[in-house]
Protein backbone atom coordinates (compact mmCIF):
# COMPACT_ATOMS: atom_id res chain seq x y z
CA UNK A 1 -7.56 43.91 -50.55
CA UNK A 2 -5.52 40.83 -49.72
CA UNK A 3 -6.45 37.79 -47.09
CA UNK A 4 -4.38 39.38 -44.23
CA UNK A 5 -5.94 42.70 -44.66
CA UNK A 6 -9.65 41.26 -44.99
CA UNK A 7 -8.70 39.02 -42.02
CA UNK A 8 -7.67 42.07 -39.88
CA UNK A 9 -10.53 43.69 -41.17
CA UNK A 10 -13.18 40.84 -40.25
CA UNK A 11 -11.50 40.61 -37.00
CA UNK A 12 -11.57 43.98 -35.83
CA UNK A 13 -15.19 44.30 -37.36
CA UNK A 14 -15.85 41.00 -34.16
CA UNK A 15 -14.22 43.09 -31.61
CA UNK A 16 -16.22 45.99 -32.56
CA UNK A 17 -19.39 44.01 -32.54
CA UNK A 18 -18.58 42.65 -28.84
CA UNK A 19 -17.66 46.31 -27.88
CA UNK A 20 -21.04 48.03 -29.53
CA UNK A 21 -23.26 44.69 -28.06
CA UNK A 22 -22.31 44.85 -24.80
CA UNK A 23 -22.64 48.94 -24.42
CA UNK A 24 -25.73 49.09 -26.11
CA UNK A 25 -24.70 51.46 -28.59
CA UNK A 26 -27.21 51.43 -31.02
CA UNK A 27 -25.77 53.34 -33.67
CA UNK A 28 -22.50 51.17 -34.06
CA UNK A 29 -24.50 48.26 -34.14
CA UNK A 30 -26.41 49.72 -37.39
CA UNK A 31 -23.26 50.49 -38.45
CA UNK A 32 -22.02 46.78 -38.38
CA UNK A 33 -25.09 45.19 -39.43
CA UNK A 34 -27.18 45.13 -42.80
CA UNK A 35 -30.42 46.20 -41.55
CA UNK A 36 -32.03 42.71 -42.90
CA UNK A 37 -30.11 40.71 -40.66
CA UNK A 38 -31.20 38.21 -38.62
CA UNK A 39 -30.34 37.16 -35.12
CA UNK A 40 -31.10 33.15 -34.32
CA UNK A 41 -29.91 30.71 -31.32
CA UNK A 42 -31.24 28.60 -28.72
CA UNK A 43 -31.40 30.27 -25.27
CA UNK A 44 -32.67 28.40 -22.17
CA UNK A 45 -33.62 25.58 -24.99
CA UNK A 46 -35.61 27.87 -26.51
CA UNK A 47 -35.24 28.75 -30.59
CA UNK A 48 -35.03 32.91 -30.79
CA UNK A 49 -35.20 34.22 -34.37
CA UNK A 50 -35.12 38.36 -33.84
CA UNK A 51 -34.55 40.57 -36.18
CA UNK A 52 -32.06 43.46 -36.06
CA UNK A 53 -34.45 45.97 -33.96
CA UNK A 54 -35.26 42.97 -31.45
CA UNK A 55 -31.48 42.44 -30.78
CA UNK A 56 -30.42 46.22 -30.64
CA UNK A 57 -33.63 46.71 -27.94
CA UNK A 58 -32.00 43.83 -26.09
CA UNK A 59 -28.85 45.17 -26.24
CA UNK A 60 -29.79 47.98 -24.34
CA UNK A 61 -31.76 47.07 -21.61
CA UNK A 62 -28.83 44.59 -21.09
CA UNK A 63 -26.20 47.19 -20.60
CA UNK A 64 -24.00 46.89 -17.51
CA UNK A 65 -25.84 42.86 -16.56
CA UNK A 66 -22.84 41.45 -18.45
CA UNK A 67 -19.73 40.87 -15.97
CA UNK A 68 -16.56 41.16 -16.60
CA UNK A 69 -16.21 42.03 -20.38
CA UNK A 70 -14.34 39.18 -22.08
CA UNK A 71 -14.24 38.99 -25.61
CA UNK A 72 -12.11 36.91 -28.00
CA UNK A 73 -11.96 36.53 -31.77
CA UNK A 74 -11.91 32.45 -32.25
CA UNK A 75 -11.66 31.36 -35.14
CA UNK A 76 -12.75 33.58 -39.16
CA UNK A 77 -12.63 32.12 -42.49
CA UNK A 78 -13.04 34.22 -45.64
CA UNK A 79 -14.33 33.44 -49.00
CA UNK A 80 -13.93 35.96 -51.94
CA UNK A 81 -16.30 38.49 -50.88
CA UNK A 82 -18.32 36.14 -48.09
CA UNK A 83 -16.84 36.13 -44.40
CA UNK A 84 -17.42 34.39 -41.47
CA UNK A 85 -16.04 35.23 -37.65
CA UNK A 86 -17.06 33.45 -33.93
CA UNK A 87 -16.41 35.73 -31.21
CA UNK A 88 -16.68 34.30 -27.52
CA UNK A 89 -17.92 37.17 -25.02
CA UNK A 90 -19.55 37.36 -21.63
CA UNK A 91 -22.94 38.81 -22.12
CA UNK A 92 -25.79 38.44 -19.54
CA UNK A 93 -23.95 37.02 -17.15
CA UNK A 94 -22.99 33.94 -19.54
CA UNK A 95 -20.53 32.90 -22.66
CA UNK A 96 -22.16 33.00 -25.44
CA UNK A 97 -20.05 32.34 -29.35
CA UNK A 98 -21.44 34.12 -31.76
CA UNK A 99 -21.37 33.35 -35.39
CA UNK A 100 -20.89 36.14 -37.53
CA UNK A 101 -21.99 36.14 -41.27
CA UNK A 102 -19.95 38.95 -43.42
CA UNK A 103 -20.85 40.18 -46.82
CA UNK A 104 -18.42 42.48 -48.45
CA UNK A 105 -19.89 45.13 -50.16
CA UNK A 106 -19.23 48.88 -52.02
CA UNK A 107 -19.43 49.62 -48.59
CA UNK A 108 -16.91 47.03 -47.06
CA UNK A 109 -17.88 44.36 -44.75
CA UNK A 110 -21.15 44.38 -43.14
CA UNK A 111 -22.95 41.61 -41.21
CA UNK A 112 -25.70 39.73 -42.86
CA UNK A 113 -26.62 37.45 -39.89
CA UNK A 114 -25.87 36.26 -36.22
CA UNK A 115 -26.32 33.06 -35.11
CA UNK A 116 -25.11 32.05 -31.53
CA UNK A 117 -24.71 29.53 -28.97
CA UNK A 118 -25.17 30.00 -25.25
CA UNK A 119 -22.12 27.69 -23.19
């Protein structure tokens, strides 16, 4: 693959992160994450540190307390076969930037961890 093509790839792999997060859909988020992933950020000053399950159950008893969907790819760097993408979205009713960690793998790019800041 070359840079632009991984770029395009890690990008579109942010949108459909946003997309599957903010409908719940459980099996795209599988599909995006490595099942040892885990999810870690301060919310309401408090440190979370869930693991995939814990963020897919939230993710669904979330769905449709979001407002207006916004999403936006800010910023990706990539590294050989590491990745990295921030993607700003509405999600319980505030903006969160989420820090995605990509491995690339026989299987293409999969997520390997989420970290994420509430604004």
């Amino acid at each position: 693959m070359t840079k632009l093509t991984d770029a395009k790839a890690i990008a579109e792999i942010g949108e459909r992160y946003y997309q599957a997060m903010v409908s719940g859909n459980e099996a795209a988020l599988r599909a995006l994450f490595d099942a040892r992933a885990p999810i870690i950020g301060y919310y309401q000053g408090q440190l979370l540190w869930l693991s995939l399950q814990d963020f897919i159950d939230e993710a669904i008893s979330l769905v449709g307390q979001h407002g207006p969907e916004r999403c936006q790819v800010e910023t990706h760097r990539i590294d050989g076969d590491i990745g990295f993408v921030a993607v700003g979205g509405q999600y319980a009713q505030a903006w969160l930037v989420d820090h995605l960690l990509l491995s690339r793998g026989s299987d293409g790019w999969k997520i390997v961890s989420k970290t994420f800041h509430v604004t």
